[in-house]
C-alpha atoms as a PDB file:
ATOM      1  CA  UNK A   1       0.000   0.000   0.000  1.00  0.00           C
ATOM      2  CA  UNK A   2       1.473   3.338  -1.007  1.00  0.00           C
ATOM      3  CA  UNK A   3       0.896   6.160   1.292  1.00  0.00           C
ATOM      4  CA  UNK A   4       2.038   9.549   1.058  1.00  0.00           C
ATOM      5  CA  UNK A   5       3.036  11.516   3.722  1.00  0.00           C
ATOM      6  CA  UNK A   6       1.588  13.672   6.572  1.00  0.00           C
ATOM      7  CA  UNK A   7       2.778  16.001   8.865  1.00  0.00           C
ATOM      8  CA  UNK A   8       1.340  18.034  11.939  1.00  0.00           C
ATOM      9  CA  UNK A   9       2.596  20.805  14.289  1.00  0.00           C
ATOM     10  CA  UNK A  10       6.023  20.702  11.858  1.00  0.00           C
ATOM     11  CA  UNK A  11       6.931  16.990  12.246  1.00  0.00           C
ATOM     12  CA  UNK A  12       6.301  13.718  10.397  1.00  0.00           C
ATOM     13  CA  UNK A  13       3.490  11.709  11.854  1.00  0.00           C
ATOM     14  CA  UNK A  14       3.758   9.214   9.180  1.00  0.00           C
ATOM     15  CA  UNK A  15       6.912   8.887   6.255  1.00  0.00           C
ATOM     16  CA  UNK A  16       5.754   8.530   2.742  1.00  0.00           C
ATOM     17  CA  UNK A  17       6.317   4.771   1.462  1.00  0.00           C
ATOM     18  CA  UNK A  18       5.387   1.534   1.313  1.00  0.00           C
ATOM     19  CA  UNK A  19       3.512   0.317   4.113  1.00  0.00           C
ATOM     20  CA  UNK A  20       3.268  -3.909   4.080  1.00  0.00           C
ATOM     21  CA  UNK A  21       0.303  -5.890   5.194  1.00  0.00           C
ATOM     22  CA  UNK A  22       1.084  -9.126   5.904  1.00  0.00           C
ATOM     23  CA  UNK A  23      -1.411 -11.814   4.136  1.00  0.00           C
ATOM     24  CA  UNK A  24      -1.055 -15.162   5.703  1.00  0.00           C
ATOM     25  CA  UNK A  25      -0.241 -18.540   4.040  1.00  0.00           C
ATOM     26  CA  UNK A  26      -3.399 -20.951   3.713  1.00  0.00           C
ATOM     27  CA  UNK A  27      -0.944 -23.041   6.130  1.00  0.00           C
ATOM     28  CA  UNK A  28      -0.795 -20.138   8.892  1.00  0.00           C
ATOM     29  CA  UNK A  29      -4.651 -20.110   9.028  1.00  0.00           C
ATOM     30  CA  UNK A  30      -5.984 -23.506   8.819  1.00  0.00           C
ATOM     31  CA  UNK A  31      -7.710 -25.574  11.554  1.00  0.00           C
ATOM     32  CA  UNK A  32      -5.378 -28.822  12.307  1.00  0.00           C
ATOM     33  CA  UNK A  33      -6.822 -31.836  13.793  1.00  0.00           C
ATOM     34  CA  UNK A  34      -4.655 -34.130  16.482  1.00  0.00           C
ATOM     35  CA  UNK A  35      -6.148 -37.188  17.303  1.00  0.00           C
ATOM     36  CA  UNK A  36      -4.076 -39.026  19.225  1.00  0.00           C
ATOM     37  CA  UNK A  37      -3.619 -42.752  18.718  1.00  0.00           C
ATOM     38  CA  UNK A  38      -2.273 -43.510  22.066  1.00  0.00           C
ATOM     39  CA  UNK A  39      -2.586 -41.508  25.361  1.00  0.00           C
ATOM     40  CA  UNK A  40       0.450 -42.005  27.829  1.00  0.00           C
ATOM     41  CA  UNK A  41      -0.963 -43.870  31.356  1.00  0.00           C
ATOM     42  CA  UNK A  42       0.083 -41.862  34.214  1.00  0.00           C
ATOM     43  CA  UNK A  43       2.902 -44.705  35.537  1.00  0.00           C
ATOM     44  CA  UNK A  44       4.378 -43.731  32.164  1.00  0.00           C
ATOM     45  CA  UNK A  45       3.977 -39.814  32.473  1.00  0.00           C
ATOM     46  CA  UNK A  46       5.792 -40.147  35.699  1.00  0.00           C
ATOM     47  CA  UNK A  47       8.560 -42.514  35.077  1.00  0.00           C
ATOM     48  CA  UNK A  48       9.406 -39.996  32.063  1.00  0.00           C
ATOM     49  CA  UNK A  49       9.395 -37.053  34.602  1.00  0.00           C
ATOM     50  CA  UNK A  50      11.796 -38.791  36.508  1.00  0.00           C
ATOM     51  CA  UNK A  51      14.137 -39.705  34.146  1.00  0.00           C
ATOM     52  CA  UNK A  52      14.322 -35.939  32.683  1.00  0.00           C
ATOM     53  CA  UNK A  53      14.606 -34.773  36.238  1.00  0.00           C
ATOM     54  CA  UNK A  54      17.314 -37.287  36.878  1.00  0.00           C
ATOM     55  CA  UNK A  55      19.510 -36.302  33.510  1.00  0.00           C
ATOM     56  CA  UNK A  56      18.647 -32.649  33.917  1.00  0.00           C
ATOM     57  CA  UNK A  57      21.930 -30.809  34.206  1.00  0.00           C
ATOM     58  CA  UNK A  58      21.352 -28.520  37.312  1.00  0.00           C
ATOM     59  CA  UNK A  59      23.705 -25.364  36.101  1.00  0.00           C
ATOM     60  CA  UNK A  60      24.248 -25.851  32.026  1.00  0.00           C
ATOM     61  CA  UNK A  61      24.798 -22.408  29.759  1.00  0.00           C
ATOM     62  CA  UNK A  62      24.571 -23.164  25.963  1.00  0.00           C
ATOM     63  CA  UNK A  63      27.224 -19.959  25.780  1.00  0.00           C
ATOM     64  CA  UNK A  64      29.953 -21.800  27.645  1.00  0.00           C
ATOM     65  CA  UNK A  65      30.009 -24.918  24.805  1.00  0.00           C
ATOM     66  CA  UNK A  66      31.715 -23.869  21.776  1.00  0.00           C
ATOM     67  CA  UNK A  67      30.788 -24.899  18.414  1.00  0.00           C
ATOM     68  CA  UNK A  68      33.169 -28.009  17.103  1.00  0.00           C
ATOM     69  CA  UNK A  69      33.058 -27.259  13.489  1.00  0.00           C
ATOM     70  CA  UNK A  70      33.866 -23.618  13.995  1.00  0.00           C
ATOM     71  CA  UNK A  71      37.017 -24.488  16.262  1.00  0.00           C
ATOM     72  CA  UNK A  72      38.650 -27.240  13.830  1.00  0.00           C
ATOM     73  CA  UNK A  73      38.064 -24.466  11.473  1.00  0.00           C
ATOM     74  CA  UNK A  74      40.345 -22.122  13.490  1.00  0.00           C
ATOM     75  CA  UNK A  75      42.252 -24.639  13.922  1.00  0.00           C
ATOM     76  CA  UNK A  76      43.134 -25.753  10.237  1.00  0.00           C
ATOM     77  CA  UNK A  77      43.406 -22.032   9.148  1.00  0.00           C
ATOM     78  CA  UNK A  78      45.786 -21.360  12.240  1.00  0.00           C
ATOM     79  CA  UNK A  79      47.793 -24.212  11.189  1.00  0.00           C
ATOM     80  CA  UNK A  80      47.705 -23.333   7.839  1.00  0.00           C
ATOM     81  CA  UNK A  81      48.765 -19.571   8.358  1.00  0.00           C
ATOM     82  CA  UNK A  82      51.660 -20.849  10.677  1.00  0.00           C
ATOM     83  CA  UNK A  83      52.968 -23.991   8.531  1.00  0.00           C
ATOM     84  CA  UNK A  84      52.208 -26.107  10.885  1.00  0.00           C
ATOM     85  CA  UNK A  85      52.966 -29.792   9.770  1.00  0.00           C
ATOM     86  CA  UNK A  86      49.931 -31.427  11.714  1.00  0.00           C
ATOM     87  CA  UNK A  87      46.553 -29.306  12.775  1.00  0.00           C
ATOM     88  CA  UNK A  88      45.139 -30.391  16.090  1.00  0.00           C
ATOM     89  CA  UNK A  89      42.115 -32.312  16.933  1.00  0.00           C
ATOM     90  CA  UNK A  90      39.332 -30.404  18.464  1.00  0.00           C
ATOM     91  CA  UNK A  91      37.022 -32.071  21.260  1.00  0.00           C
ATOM     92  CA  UNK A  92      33.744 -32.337  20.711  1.00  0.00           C
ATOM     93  CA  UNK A  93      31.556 -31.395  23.952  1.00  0.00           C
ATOM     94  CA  UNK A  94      28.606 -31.069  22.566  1.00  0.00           C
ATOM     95  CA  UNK A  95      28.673 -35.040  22.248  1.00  0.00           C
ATOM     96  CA  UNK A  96      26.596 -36.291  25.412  1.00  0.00           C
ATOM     97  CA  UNK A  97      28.315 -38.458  27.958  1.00  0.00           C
ATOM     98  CA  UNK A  98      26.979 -41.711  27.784  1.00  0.00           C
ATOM     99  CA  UNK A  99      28.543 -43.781  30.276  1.00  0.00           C
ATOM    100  CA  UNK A 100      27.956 -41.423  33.629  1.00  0.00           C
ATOM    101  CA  UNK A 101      24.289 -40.638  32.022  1.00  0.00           C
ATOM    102  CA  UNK A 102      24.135 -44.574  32.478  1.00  0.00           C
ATOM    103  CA  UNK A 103      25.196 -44.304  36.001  1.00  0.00           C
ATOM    104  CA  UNK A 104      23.482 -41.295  36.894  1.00  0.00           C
ATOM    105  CA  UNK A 105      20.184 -42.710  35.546  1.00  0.00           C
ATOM    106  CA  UNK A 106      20.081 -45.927  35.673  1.00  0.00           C
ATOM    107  CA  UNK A 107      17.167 -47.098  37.556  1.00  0.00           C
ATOM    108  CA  UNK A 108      14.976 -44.437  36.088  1.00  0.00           C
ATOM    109  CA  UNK A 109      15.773 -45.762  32.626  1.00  0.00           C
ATOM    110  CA  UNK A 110      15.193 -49.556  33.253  1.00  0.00           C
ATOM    111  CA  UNK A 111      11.799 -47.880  35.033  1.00  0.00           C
ATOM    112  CA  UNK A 112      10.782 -46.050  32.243  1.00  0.00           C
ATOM    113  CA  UNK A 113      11.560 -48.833  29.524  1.00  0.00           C
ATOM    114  CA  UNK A 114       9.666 -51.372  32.253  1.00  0.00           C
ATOM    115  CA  UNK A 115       6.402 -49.017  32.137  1.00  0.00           C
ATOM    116  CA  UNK A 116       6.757 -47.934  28.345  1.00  0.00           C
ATOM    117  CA  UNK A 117       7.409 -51.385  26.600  1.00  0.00           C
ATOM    118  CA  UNK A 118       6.164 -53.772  29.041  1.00  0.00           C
ATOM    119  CA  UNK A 119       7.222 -57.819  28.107  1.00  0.00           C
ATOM    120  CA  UNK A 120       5.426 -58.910  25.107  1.00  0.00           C
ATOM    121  CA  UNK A 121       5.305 -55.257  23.552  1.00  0.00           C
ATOM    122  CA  UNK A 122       6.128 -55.666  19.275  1.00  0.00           C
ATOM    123  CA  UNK A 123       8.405 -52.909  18.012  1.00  0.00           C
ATOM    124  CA  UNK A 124       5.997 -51.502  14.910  1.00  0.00           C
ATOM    125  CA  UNK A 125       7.418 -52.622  11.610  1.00  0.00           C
ATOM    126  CA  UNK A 126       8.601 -48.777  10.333  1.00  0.00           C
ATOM    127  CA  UNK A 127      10.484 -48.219  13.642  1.00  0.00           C
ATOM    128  CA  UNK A 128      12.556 -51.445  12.867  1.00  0.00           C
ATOM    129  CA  UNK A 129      16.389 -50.553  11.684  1.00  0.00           C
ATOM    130  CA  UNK A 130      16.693 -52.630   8.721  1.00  0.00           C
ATOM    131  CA  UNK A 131      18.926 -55.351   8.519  1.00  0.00           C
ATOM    132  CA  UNK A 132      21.962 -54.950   6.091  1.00  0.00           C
ATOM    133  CA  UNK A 133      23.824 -58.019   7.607  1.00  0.00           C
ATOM    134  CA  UNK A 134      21.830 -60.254   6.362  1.00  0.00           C
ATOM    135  CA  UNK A 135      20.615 -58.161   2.813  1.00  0.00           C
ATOM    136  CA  UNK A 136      24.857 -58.015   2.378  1.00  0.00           C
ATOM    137  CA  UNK A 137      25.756 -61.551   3.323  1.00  0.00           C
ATOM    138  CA  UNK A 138      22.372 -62.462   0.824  1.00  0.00           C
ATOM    139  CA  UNK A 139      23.631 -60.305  -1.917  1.00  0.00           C
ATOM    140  CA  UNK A 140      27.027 -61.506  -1.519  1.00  0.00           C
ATOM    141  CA  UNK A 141      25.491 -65.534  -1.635  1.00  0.00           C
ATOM    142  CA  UNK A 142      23.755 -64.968  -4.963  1.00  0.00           C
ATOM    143  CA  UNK A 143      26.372 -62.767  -6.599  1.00  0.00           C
ATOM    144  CA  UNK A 144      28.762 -66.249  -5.862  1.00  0.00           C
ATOM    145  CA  UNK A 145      25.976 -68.399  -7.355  1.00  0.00           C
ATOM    146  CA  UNK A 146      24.959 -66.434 -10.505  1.00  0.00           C
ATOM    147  CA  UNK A 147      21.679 -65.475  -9.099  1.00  0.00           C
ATOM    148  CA  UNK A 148      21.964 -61.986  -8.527  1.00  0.00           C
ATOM    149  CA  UNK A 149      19.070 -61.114 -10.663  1.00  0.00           C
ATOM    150  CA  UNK A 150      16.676 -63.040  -8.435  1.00  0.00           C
ATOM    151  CA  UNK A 151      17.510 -60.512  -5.659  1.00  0.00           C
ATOM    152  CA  UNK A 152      14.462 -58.224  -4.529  1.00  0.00           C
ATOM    153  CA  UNK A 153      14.840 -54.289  -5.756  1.00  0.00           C
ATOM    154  CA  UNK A 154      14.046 -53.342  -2.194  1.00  0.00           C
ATOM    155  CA  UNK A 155      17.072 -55.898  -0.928  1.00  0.00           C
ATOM    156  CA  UNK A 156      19.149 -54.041  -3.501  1.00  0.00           C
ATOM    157  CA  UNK A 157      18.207 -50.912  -2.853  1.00  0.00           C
ATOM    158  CA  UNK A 158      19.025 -51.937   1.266  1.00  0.00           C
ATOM    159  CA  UNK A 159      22.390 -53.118   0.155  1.00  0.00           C
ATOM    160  CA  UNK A 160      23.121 -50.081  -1.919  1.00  0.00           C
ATOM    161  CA  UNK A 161      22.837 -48.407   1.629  1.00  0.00           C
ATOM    162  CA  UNK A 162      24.469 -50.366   3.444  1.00  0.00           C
ATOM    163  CA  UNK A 163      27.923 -50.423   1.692  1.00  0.00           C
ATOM    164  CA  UNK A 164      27.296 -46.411   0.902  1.00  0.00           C
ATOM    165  CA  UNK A 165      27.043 -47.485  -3.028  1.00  0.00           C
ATOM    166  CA  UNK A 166      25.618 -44.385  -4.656  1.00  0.00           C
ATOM    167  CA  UNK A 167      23.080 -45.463  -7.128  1.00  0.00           C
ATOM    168  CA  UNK A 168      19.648 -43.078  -8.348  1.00  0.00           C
ATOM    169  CA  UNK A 169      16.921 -42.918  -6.418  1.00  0.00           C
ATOM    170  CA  UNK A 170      15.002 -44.008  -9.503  1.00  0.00           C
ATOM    171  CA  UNK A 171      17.291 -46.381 -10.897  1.00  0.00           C
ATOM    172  CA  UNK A 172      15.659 -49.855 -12.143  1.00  0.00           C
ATOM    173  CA  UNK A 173      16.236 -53.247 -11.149  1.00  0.00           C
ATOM    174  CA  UNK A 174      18.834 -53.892 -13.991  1.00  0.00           C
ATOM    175  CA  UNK A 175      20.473 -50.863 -13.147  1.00  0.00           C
ATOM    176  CA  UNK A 176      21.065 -51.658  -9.636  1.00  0.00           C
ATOM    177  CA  UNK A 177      22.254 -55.119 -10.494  1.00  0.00           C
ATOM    178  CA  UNK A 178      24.985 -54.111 -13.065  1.00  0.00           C
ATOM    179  CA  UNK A 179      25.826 -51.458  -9.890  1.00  0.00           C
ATOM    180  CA  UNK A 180      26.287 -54.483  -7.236  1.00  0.00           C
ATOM    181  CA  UNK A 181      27.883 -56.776 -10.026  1.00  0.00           C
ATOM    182  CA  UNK A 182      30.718 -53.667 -10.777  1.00  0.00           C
ATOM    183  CA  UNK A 183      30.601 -52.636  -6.721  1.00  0.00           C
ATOM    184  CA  UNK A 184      31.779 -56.928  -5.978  1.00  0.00           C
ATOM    185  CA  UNK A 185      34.026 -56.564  -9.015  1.00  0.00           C
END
């Protein structure tokens, strides 16, 4: 909106310009539905209060960590600008400590797994980690035997992954066989 400007008692109420109306995205605006599709019981609410109480660090400041990346940066330059012969490893603090969270925690964690996956509960099949052992050791069998092209796409597609092989996202089954047979030589 243009707008021109005005003045009163010899001073600018308003400057001439552009004044901007913001018009919200059909996103920012629209009604979103949760429906949950499993409420929390109350054991496990409060075993998961404990367990963030317990790992809680009681006087942290995110000012006082510095940022890894940034230091090994000013590191290699430093060594660089100095002829150094090696540049020096930075630690990494940001990395949590494992091993005293462990101690520090761990009857609240053997609590909260007791409440939250009781015996018998089945892991759902997307939060599985897939198995590349035995897609590897299966791709490696029928590449031996001459069989590779019996091989499911989504086994070869899993094996791609697992041994990093960069194929396209959209590359066919024959593609991703001649990959494997020049990956295993």
């Amino acid at each position: 909106v243009v707008s021109t400007q005005s003045t009163g008692d010899n001073e600018q109420v308003r400057p001439m310009g552009f004044h901007l109306i913001h018009l919200p995205y059909a996103d920012d605006i629209r009604k979103l539905t949760y429906e949950p599709s499993m409420e929390p019981s109350p054991a496990q609410v409060d075993a998961a209060k404990a367990l963030i109480l317990k790992l809680r660090a009681k006087q942290f400041n995110s000012n006082l960590v510095e940022n890894p990346q940034v230091q090994q940066f000013n590191k290699t330059l430093e060594a660089i600008a100095l002829e150094k012969d090696r540049i020096e490893e930075t630690e990494d603090n940001t990395k949590p400590d494992v091993e005293s969270m462990n101690k520090r925690a761990e009857k609240e964690m053997s609590q909260f797994n007791s409440v939250a996956f009781p015996p018998g509960y089945d892991v759902p099949e997307e939060c599985k980690k897939p198995d590349y052992k035995r897609v590897i050791t299966l791709v490696q069998n029928r590449q031996r035997e001459g069989t590779l092209a019996k091989v499911s796409v989504a086994d070869l597609r899993l094996y791609c992954k697992g041994v990093r092989l960069k194929v396209a996202t959209t590359a066919k089954k024959a593609e991703l066989v001649e990959a494997v047979k020049k990956f295993l030589g």
